[in-house]
PDB file of N, CA and C in Angstrom:
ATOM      1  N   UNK A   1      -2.907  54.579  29.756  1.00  0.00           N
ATOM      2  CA  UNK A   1      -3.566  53.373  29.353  1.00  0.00           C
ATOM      3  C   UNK A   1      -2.645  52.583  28.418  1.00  0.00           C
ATOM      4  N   UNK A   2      -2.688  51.349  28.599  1.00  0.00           N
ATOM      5  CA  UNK A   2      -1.969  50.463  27.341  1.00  0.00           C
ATOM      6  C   UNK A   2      -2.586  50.163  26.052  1.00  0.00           C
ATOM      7  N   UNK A   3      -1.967  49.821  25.309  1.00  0.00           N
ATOM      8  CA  UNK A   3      -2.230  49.863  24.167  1.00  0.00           C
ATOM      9  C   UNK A   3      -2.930  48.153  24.281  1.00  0.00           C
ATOM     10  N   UNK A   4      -3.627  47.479  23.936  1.00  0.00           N
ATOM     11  CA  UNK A   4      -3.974  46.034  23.513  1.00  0.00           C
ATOM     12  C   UNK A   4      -2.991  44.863  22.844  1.00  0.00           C
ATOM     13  N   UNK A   5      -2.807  44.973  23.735  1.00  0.00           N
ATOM     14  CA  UNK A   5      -2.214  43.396  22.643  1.00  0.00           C
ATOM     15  C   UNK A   5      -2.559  42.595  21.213  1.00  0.00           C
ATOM     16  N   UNK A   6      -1.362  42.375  20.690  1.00  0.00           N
ATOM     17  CA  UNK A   6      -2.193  41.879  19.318  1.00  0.00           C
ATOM     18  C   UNK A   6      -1.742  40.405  19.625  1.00  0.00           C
ATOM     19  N   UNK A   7      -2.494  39.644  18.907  1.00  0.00           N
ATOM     20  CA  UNK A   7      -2.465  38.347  19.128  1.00  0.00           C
ATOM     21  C   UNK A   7      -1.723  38.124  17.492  1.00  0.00           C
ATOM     22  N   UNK A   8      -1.583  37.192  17.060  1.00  0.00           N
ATOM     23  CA  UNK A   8      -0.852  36.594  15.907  1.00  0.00           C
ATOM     24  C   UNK A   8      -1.259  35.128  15.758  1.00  0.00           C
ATOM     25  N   UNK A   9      -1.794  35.244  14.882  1.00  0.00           N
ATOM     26  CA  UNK A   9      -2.659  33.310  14.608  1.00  0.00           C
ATOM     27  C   UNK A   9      -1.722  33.253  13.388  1.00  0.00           C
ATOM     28  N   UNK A  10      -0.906  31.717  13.294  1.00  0.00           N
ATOM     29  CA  UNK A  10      -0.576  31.057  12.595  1.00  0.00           C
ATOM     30  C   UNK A  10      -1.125  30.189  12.027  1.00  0.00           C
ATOM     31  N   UNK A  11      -1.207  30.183  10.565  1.00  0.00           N
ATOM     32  CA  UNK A  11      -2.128  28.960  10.332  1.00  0.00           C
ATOM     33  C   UNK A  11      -1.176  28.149   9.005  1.00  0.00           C
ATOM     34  N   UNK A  12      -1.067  26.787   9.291  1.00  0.00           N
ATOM     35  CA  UNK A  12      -0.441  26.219   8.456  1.00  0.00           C
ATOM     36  C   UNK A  12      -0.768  26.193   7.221  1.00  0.00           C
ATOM     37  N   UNK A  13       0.273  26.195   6.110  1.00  0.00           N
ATOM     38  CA  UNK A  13      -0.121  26.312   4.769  1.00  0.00           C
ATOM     39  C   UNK A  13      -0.528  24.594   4.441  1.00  0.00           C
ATOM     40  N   UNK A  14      -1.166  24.274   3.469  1.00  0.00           N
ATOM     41  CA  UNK A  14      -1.656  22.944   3.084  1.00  0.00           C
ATOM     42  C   UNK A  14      -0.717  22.054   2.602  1.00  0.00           C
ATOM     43  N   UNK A  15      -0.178  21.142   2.376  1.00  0.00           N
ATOM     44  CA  UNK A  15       1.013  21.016   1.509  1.00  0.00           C
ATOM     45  C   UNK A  15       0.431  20.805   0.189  1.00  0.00           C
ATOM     46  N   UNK A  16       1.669  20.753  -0.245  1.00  0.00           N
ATOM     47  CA  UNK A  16       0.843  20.494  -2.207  1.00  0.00           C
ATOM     48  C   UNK A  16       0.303  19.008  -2.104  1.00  0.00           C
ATOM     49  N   UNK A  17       0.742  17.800  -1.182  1.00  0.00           N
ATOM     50  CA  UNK A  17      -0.107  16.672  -1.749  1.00  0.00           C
ATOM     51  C   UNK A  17      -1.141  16.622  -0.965  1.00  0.00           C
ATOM     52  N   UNK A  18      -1.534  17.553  -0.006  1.00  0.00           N
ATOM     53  CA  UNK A  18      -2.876  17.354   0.825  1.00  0.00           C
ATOM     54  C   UNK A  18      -4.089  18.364   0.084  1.00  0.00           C
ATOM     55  N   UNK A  19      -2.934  19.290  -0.832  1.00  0.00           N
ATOM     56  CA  UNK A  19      -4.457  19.769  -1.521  1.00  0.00           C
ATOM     57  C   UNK A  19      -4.605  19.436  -2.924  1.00  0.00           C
ATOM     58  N   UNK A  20      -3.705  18.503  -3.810  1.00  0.00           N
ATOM     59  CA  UNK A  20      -4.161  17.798  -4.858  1.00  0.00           C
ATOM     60  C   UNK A  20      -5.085  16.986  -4.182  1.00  0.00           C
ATOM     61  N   UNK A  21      -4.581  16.059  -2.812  1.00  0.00           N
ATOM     62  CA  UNK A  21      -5.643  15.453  -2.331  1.00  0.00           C
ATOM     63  C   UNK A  21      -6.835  15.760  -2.183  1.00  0.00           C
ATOM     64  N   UNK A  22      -7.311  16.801  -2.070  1.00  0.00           N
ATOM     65  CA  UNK A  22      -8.754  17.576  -1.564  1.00  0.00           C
ATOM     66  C   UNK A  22      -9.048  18.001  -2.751  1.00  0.00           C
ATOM     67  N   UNK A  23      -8.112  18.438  -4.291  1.00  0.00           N
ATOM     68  CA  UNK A  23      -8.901  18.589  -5.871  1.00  0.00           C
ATOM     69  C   UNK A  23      -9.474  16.952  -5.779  1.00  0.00           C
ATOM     70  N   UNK A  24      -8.503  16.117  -5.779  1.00  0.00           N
ATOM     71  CA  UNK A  24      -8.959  14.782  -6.516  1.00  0.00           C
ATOM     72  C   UNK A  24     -10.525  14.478  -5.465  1.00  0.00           C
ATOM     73  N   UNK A  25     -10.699  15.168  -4.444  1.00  0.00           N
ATOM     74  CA  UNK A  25     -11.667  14.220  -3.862  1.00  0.00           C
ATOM     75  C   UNK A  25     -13.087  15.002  -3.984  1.00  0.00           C
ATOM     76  N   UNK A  26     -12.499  16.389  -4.792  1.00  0.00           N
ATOM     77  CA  UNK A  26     -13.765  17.244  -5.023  1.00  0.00           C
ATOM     78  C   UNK A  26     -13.871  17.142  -6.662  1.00  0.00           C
ATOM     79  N   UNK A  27     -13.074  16.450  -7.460  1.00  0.00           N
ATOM     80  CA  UNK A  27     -13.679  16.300  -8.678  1.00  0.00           C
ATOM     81  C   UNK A  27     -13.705  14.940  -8.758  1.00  0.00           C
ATOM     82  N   UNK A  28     -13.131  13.860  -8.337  1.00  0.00           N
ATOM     83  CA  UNK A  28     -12.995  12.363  -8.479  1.00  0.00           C
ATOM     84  C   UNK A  28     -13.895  11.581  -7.195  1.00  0.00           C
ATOM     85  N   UNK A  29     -15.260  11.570  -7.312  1.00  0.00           N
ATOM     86  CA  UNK A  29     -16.046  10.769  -6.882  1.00  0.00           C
ATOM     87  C   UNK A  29     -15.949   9.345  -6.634  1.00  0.00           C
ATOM     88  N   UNK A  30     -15.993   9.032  -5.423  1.00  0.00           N
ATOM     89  CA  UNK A  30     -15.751   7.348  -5.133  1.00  0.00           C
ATOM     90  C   UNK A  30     -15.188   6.613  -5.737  1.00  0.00           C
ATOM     91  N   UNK A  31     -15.996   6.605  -7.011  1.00  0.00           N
ATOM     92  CA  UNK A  31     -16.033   4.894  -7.780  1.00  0.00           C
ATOM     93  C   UNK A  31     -14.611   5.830  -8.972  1.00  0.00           C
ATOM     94  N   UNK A  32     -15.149   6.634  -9.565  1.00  0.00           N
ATOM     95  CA  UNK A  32     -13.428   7.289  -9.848  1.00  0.00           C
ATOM     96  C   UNK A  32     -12.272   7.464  -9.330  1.00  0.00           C
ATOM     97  N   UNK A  33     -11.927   7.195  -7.948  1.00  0.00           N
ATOM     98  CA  UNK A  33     -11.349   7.735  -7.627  1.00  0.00           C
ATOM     99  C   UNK A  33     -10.711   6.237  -7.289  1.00  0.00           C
ATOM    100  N   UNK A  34     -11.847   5.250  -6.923  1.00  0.00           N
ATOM    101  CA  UNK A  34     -11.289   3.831  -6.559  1.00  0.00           C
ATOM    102  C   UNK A  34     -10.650   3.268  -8.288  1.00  0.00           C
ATOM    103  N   UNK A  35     -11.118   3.482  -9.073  1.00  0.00           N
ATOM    104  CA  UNK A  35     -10.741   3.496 -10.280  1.00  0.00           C
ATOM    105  C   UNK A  35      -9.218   3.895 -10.655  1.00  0.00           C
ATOM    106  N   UNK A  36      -8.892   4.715 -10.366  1.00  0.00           N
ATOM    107  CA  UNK A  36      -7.892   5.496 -10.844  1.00  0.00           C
ATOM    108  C   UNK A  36      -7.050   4.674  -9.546  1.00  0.00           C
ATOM    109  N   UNK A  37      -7.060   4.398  -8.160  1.00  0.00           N
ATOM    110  CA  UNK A  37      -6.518   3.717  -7.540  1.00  0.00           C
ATOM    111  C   UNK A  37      -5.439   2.056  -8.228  1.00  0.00           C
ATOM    112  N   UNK A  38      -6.843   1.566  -8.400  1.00  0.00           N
ATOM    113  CA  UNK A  38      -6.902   0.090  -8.980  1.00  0.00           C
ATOM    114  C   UNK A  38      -6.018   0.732 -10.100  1.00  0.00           C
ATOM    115  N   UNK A  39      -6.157   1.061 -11.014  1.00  0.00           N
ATOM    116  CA  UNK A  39      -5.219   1.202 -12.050  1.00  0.00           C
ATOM    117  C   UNK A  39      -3.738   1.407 -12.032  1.00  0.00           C
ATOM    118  N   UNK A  40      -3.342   2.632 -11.134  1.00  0.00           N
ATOM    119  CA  UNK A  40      -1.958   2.319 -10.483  1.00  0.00           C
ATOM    120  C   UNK A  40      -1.575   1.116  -9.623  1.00  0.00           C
ATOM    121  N   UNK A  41      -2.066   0.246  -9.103  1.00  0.00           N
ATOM    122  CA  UNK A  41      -2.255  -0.442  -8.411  1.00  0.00           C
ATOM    123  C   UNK A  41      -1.722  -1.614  -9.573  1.00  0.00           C
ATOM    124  N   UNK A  42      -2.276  -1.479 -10.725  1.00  0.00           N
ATOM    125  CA  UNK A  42      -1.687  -2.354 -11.698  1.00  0.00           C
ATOM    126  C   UNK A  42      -0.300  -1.961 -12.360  1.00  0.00           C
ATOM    127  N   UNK A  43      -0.614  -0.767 -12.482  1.00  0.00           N
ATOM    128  CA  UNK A  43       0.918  -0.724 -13.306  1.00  0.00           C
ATOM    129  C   UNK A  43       2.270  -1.127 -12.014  1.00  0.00           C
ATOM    130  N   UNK A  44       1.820  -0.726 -10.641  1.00  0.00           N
ATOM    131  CA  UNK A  44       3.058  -1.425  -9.705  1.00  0.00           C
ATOM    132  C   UNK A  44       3.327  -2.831  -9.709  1.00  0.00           C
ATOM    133  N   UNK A  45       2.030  -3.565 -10.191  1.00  0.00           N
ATOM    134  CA  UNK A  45       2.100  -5.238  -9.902  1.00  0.00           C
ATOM    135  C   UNK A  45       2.626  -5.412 -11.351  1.00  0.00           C
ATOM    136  N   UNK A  46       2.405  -4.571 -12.514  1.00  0.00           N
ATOM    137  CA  UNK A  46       3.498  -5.375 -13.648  1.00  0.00           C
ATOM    138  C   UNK A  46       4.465  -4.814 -14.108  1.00  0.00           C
ATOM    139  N   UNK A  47       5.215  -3.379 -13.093  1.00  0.00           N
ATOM    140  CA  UNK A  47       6.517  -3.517 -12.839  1.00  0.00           C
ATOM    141  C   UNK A  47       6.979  -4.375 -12.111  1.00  0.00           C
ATOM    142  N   UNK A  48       6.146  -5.178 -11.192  1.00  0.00           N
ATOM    143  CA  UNK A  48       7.059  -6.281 -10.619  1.00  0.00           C
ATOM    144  C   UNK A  48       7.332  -6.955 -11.328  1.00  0.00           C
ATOM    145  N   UNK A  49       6.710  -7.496 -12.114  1.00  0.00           N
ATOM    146  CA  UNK A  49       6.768  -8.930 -13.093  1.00  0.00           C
ATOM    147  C   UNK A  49       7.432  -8.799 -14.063  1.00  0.00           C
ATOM    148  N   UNK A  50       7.903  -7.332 -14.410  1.00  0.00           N
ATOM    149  CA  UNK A  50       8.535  -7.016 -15.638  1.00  0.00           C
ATOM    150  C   UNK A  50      10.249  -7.335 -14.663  1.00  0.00           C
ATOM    151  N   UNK A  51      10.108  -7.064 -13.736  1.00  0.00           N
ATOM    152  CA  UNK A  51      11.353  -7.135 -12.617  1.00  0.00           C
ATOM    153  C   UNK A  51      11.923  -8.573 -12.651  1.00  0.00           C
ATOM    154  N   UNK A  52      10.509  -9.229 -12.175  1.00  0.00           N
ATOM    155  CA  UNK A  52      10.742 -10.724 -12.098  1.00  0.00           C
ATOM    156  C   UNK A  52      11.133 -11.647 -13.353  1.00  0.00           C
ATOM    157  N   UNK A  53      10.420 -10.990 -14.145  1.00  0.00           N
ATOM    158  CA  UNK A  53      10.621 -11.672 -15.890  1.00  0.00           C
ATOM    159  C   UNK A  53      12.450 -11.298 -15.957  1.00  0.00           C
ATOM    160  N   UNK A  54      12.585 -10.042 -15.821  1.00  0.00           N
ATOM    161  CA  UNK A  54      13.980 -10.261 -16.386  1.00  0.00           C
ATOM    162  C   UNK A  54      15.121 -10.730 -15.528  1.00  0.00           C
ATOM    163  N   UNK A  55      14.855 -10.970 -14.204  1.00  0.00           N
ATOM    164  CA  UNK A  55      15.503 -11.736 -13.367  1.00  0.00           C
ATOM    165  C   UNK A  55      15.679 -13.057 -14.053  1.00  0.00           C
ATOM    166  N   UNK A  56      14.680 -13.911 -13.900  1.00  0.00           N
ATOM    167  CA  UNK A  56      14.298 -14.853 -14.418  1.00  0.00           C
ATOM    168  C   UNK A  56      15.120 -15.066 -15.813  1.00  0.00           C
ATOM    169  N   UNK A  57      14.991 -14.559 -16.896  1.00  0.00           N
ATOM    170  CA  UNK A  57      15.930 -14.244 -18.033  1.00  0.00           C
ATOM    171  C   UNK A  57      17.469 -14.587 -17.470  1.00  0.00           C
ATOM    172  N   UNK A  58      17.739 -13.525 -16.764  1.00  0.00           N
ATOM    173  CA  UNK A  58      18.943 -13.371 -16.329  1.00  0.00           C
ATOM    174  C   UNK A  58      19.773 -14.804 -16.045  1.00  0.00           C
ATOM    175  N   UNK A  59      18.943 -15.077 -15.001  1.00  0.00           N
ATOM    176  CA  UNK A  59      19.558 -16.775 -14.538  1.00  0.00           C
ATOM    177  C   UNK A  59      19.311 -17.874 -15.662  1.00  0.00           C
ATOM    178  N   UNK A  60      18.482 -17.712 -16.460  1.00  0.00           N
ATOM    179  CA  UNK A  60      18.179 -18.755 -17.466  1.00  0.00           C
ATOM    180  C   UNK A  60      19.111 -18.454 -18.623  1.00  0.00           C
ATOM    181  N   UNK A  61      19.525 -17.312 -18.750  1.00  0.00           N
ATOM    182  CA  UNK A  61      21.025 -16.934 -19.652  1.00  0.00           C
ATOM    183  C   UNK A  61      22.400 -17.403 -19.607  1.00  0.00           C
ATOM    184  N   UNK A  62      22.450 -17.327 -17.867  1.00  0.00           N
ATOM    185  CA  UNK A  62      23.477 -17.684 -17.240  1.00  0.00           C
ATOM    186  C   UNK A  62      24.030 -18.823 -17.252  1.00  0.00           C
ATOM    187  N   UNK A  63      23.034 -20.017 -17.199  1.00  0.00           N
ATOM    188  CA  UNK A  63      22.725 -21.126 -16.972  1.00  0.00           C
ATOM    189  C   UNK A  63      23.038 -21.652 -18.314  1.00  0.00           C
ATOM    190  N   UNK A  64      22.555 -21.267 -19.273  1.00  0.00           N
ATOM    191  CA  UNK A  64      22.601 -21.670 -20.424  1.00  0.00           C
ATOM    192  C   UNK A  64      23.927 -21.736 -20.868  1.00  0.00           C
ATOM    193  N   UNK A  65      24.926 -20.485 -21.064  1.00  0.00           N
ATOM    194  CA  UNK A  65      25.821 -20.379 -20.817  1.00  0.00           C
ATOM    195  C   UNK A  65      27.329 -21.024 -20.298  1.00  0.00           C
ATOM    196  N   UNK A  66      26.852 -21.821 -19.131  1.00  0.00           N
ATOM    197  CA  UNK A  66      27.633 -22.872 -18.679  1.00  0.00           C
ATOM    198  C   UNK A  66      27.881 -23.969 -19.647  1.00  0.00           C
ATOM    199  N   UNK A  67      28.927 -24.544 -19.309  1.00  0.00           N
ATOM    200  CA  UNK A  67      29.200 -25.598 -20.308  1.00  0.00           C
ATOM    201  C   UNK A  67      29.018 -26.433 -19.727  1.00  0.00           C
ATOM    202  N   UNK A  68      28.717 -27.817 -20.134  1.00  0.00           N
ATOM    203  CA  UNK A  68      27.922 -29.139 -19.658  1.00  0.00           C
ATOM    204  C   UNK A  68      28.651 -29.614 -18.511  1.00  0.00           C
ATOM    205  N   UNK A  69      30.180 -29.178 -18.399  1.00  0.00           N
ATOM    206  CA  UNK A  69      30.887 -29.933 -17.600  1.00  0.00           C
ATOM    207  C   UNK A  69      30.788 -29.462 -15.925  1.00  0.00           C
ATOM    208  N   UNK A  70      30.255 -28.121 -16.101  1.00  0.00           N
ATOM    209  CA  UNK A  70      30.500 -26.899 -15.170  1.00  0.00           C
ATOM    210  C   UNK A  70      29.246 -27.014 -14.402  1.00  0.00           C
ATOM    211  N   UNK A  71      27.768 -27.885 -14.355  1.00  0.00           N
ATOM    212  CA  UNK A  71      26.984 -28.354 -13.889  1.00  0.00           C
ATOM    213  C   UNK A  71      26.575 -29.100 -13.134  1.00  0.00           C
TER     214      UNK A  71
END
């Protein structure tokens, strides 16, 4: 008689950001969670502006800089 075959199930491990994902969505309820969204959501829009501000600087330095004739 033969012996049975064993079968072998693989099962993928979670990655780490799909199961912070699944803490944040089992302790951070909707309106927290849209919360905490919106908030990063701000600090990216005023690193832009902090981007844009010193751009802005930059050329208005530059500019300044020039001598009247060089305009």
């Amino acid at each position: 008689m033969q012996a049975p075959s064993q079968q072998v199930r693989v099962h993928a491990l979670p990655s780490v950001t799909g199961a912070l994902r699944a803490v944040e969505a089992l302790l951070l309820r909707g309106g927290q969670r849209t919360a905490r969204r919106n908030a990063w959501s701000s600090v990216l829009e005023d690193r832009r502006r902090a981007l844009a501000r010193a751009e802005a600087q930059h050329v208005l330095e530059a500019a300044a800089s020039r001598a009247p004739s060089d305009t």
